[in-house]
PDB file of N, CA and C in Angstrom:
ATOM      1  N   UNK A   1     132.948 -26.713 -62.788  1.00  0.00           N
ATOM      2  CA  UNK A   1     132.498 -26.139 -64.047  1.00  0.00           C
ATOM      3  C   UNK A   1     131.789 -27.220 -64.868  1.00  0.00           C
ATOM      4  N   UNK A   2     130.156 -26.729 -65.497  1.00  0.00           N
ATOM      5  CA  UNK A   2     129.705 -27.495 -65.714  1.00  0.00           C
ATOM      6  C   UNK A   2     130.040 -27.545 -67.784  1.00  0.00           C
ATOM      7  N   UNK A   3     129.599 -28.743 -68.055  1.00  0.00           N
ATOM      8  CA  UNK A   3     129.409 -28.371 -69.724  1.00  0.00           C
ATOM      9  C   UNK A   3     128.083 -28.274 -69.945  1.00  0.00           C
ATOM     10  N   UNK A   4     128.420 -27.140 -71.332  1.00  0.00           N
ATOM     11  CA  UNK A   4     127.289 -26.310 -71.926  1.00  0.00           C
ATOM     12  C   UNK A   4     126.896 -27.170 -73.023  1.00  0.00           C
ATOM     13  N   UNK A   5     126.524 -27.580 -73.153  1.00  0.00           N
ATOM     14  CA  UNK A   5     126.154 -28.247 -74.733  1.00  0.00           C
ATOM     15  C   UNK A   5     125.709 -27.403 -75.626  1.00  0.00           C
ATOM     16  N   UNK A   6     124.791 -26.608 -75.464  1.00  0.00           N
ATOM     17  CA  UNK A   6     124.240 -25.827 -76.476  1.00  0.00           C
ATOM     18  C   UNK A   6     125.681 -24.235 -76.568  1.00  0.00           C
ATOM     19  N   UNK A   7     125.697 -23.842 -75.493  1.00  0.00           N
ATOM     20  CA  UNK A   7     127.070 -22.711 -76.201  1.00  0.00           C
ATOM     21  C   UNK A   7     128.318 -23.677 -76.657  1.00  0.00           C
ATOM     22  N   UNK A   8     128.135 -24.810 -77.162  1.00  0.00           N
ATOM     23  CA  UNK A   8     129.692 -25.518 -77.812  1.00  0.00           C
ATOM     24  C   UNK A   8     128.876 -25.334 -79.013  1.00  0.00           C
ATOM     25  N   UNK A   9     127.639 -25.804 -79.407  1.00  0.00           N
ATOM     26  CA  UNK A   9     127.025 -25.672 -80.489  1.00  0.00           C
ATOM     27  C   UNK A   9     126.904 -24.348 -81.216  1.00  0.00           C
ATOM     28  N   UNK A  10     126.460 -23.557 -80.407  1.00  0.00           N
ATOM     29  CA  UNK A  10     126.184 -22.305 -81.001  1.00  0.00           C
ATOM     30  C   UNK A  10     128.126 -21.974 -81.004  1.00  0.00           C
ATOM     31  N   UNK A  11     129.028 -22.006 -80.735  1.00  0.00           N
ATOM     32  CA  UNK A  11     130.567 -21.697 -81.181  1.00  0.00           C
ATOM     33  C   UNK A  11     130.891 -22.212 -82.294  1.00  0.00           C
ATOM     34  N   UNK A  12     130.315 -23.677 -82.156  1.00  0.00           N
ATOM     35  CA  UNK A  12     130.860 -24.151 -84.026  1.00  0.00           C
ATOM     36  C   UNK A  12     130.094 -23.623 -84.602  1.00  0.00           C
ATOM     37  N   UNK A  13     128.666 -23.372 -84.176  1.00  0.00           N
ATOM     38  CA  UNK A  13     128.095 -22.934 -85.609  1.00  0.00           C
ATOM     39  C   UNK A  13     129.095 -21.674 -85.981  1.00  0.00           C
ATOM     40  N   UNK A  14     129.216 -20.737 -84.956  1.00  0.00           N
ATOM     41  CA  UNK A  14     129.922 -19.211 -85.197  1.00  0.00           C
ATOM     42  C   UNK A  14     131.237 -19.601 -85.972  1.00  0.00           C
ATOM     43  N   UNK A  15     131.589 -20.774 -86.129  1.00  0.00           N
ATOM     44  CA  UNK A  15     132.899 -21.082 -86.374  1.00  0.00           C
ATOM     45  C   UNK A  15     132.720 -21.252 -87.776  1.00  0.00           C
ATOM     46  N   UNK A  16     132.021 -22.573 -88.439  1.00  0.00           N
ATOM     47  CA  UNK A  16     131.389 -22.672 -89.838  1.00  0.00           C
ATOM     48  C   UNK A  16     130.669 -21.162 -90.224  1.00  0.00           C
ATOM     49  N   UNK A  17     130.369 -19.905 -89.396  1.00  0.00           N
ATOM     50  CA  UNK A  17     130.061 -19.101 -90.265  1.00  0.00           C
ATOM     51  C   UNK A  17     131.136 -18.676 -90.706  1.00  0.00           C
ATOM     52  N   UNK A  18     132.138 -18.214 -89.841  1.00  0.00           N
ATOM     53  CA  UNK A  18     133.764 -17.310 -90.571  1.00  0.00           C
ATOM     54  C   UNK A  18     134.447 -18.465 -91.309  1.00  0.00           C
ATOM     55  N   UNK A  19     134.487 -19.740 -91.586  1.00  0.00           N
ATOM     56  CA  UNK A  19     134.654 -20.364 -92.244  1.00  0.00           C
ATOM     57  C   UNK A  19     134.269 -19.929 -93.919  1.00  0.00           C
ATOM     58  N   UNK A  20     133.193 -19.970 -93.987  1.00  0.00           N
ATOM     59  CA  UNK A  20     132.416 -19.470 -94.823  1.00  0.00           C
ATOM     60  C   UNK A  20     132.957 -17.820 -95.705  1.00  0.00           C
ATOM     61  N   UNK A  21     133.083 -17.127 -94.189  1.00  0.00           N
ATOM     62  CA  UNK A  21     134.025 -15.914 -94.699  1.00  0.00           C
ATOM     63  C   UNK A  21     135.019 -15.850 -95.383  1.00  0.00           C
ATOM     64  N   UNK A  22     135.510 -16.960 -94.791  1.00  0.00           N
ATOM     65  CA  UNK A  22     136.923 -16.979 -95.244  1.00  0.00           C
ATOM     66  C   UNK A  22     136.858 -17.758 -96.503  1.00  0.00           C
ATOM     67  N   UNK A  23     136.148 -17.903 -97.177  1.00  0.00           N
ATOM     68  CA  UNK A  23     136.185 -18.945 -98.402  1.00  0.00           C
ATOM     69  C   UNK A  23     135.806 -17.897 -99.316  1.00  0.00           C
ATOM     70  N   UNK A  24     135.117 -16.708 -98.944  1.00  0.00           N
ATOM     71  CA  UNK A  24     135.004 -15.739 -99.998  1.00  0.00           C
ATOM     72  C   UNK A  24     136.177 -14.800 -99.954  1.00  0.00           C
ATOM     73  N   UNK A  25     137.034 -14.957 -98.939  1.00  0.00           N
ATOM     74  CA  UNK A  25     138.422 -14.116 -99.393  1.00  0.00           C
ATOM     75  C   UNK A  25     139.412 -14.820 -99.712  1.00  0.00           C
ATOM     76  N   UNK A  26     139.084 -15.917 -99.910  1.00  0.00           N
ATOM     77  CA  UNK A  26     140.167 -17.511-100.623  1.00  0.00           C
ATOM     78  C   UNK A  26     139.576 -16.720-102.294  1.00  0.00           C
ATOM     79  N   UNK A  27     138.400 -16.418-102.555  1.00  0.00           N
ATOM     80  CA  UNK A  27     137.758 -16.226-103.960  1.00  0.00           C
ATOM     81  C   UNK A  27     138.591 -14.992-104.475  1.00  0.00           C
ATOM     82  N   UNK A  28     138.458 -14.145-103.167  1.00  0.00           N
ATOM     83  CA  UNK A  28     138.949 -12.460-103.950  1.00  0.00           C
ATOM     84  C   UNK A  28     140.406 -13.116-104.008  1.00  0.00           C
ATOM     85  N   UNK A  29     141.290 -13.586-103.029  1.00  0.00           N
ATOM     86  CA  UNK A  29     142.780 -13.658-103.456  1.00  0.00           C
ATOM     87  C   UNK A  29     142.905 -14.305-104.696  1.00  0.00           C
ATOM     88  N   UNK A  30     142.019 -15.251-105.183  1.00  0.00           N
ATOM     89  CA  UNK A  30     142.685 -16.350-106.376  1.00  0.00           C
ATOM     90  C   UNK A  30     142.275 -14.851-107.481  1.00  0.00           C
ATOM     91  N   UNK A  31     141.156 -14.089-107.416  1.00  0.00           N
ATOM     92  CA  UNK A  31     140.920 -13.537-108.858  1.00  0.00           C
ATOM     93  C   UNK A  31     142.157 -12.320-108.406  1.00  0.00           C
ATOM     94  N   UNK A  32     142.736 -11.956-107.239  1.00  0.00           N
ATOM     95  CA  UNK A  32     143.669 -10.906-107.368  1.00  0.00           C
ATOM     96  C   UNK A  32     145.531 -11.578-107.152  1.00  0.00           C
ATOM     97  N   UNK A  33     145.015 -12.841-107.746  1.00  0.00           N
ATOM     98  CA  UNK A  33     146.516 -13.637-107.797  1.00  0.00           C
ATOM     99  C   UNK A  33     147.125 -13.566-109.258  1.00  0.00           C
ATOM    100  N   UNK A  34     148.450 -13.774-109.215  1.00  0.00           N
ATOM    101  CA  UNK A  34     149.530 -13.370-110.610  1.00  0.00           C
ATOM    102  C   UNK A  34     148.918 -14.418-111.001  1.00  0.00           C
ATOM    103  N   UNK A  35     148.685 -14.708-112.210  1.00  0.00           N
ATOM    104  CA  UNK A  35     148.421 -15.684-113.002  1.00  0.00           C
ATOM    105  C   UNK A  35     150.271 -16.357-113.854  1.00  0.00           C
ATOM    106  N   UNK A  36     151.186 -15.554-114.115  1.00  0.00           N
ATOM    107  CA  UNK A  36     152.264 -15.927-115.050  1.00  0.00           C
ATOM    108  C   UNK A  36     153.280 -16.432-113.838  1.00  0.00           C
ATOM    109  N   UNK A  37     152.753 -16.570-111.757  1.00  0.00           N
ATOM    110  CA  UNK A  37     154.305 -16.790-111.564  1.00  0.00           C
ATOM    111  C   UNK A  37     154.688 -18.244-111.579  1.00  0.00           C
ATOM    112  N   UNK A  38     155.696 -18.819-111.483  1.00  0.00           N
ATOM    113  CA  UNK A  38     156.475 -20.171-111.842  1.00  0.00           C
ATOM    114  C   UNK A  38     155.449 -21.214-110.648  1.00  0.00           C
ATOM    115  N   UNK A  39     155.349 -20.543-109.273  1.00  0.00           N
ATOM    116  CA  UNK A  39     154.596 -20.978-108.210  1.00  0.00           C
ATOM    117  C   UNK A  39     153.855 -20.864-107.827  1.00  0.00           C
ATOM    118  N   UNK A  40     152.492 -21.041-108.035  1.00  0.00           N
ATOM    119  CA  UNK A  40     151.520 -21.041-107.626  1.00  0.00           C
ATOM    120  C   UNK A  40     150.549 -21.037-106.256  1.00  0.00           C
ATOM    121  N   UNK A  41     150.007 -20.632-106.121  1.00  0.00           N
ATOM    122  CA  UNK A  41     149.487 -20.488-104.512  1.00  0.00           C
ATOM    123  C   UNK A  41     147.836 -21.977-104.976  1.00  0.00           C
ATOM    124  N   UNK A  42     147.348 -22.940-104.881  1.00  0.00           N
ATOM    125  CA  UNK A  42     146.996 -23.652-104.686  1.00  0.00           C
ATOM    126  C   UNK A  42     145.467 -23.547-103.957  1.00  0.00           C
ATOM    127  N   UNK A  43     144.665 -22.501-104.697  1.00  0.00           N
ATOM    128  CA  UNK A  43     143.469 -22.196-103.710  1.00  0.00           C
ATOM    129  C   UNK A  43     142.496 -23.296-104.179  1.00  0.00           C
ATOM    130  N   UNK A  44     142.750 -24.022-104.989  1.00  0.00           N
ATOM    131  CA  UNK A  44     141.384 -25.445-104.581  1.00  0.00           C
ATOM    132  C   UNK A  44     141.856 -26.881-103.686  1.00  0.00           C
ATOM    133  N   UNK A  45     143.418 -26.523-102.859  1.00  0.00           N
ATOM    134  CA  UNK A  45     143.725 -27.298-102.016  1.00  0.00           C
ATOM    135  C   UNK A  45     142.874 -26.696-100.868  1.00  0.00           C
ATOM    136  N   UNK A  46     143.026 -25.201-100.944  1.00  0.00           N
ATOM    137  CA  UNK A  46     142.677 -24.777 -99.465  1.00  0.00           C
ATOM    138  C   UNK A  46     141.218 -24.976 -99.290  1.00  0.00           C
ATOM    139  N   UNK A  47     140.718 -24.830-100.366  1.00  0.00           N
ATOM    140  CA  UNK A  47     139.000 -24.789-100.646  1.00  0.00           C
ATOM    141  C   UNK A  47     138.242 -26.276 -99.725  1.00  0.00           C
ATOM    142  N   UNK A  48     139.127 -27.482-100.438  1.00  0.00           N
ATOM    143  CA  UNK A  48     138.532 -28.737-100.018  1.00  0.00           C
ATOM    144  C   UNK A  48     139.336 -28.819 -98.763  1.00  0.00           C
ATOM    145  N   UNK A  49     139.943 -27.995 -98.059  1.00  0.00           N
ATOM    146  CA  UNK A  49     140.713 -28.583 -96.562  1.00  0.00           C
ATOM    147  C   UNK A  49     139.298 -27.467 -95.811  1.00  0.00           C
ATOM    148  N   UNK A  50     139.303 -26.267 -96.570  1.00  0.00           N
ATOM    149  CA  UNK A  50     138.101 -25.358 -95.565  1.00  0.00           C
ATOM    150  C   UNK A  50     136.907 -26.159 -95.633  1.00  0.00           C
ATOM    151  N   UNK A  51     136.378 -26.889 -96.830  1.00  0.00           N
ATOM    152  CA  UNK A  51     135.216 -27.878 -96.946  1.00  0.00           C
ATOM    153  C   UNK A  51     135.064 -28.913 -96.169  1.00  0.00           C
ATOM    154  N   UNK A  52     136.535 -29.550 -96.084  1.00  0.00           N
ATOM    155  CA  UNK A  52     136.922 -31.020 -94.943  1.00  0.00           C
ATOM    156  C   UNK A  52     136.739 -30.390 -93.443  1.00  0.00           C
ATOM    157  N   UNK A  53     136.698 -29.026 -93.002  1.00  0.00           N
ATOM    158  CA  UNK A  53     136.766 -29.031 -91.429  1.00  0.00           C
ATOM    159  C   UNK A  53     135.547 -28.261 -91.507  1.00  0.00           C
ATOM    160  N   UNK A  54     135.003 -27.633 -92.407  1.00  0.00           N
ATOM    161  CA  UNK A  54     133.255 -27.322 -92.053  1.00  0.00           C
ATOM    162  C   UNK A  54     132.726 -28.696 -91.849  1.00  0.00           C
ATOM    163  N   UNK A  55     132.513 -29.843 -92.909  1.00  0.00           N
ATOM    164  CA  UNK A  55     132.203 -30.875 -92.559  1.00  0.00           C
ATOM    165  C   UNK A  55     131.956 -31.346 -91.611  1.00  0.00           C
ATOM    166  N   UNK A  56     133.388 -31.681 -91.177  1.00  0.00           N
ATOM    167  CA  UNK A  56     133.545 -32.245 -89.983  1.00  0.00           C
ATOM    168  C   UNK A  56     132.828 -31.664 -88.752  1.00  0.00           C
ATOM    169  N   UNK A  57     132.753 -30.604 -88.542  1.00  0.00           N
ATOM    170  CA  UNK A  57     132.134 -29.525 -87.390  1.00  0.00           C
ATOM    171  C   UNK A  57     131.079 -29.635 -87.626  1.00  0.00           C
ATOM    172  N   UNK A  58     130.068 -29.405 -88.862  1.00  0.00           N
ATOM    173  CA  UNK A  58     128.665 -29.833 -89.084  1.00  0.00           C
ATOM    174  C   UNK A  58     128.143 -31.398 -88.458  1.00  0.00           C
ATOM    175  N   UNK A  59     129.215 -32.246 -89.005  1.00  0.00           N
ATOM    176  CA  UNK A  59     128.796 -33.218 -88.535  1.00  0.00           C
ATOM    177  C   UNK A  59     128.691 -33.796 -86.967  1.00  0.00           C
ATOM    178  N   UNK A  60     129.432 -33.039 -86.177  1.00  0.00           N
ATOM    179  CA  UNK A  60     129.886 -32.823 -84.987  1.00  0.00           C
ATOM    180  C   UNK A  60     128.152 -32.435 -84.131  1.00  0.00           C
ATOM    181  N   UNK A  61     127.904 -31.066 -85.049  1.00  0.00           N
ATOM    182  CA  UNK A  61     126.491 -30.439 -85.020  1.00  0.00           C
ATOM    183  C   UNK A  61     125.523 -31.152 -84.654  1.00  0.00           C
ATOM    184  N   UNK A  62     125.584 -31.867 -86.015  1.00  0.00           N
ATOM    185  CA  UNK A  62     124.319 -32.790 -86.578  1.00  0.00           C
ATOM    186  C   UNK A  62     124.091 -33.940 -85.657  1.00  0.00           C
ATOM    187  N   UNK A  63     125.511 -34.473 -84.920  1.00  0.00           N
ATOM    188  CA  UNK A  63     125.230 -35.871 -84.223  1.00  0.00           C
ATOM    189  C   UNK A  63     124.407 -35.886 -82.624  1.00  0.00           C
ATOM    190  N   UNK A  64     123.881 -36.958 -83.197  1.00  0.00           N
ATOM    191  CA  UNK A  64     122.608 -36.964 -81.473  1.00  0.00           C
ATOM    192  C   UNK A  64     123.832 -36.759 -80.480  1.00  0.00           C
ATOM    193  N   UNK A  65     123.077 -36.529 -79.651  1.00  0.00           N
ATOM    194  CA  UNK A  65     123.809 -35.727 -78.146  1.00  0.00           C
ATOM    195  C   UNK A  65     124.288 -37.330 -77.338  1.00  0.00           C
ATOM    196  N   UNK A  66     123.220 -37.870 -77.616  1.00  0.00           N
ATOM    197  CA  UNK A  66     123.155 -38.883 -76.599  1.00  0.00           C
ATOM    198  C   UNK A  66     122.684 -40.451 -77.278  1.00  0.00           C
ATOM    199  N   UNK A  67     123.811 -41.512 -77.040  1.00  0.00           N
ATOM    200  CA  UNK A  67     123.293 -42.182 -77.853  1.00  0.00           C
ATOM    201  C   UNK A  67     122.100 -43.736 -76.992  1.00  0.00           C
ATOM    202  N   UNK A  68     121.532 -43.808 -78.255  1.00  0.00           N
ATOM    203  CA  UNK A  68     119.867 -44.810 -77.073  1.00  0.00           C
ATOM    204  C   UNK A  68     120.611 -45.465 -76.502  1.00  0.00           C
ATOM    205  N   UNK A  69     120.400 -46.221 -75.297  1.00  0.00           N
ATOM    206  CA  UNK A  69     120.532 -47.267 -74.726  1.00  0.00           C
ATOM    207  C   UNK A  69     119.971 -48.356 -74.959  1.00  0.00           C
ATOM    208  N   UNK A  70     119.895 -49.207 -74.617  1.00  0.00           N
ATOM    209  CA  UNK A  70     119.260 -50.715 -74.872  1.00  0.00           C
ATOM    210  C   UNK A  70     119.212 -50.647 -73.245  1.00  0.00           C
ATOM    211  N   UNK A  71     118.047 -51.502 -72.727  1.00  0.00           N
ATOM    212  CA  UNK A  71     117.367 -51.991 -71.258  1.00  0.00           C
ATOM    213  C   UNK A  71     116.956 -52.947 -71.396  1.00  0.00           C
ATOM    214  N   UNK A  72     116.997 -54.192 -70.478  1.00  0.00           N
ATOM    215  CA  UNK A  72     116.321 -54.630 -70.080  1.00  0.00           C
ATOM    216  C   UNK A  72     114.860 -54.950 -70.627  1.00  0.00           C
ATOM    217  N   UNK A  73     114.102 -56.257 -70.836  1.00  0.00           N
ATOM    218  CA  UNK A  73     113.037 -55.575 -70.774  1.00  0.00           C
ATOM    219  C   UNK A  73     111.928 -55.528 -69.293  1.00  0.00           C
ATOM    220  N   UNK A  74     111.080 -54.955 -69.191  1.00  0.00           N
ATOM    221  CA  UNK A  74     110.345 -55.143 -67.649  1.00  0.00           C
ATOM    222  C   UNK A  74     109.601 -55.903 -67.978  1.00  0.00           C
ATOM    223  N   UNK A  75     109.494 -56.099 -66.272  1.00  0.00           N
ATOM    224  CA  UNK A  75     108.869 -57.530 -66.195  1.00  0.00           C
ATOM    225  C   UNK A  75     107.283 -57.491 -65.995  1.00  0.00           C
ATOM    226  N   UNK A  76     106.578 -56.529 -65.731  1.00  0.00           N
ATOM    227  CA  UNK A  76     105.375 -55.732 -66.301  1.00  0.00           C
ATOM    228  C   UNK A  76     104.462 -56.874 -65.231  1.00  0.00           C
ATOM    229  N   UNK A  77     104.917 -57.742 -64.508  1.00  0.00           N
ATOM    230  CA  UNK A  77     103.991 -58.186 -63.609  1.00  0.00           C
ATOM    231  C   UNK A  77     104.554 -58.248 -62.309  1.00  0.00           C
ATOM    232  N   UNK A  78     103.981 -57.132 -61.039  1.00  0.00           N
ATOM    233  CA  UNK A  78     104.439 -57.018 -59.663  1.00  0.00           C
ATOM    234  C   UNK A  78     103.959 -57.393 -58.933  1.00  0.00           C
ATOM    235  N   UNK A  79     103.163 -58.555 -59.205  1.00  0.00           N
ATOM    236  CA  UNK A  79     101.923 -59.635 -57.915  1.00  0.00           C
ATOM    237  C   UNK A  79     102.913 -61.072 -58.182  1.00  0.00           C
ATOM    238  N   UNK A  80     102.624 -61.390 -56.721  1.00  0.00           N
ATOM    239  CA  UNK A  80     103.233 -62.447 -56.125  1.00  0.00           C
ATOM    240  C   UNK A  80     102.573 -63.796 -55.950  1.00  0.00           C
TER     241      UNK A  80
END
């Protein structure tokens, strides 16, 4: 089994999209949360942990595939 590079890419991206989803139903729960109880549910912890692993996966995205090499240089003369 070989690796895909581009379907790992196109999965995180699919992944940072429901990410995304899910940050607009982090929005509806906080405006349909009790405001008076003693304990609080903490939705701008969850906000910057959903922000910290889009990140991370973007950046995952974003990074070259392959990194340059350094060579040698040639020796650009093949007469004897």
């Amino acid at each position: 089994m070989y690796a895909d590079a581009g379907a790992e890419r196109e999965a995180l991206a699919r992944i940072i999209h429901e990410l995304q989803a899910i940050e607009l139903m982090v929005d509806k729960a906080q405006v349909q949360g009790e405001k008076d109880t003693r304990i609080r549910f903490q939705y701008q912890w969850l906000r910057q942990d959903l922000r910290q692993i889009k990140s991370g996966i973007q950046s995952h995205i974003d990074a070259p595939r392959v990194q340059p090499r350094s060579f040698p240089p040639l020796r650009g003369d093949y007469r004897r």
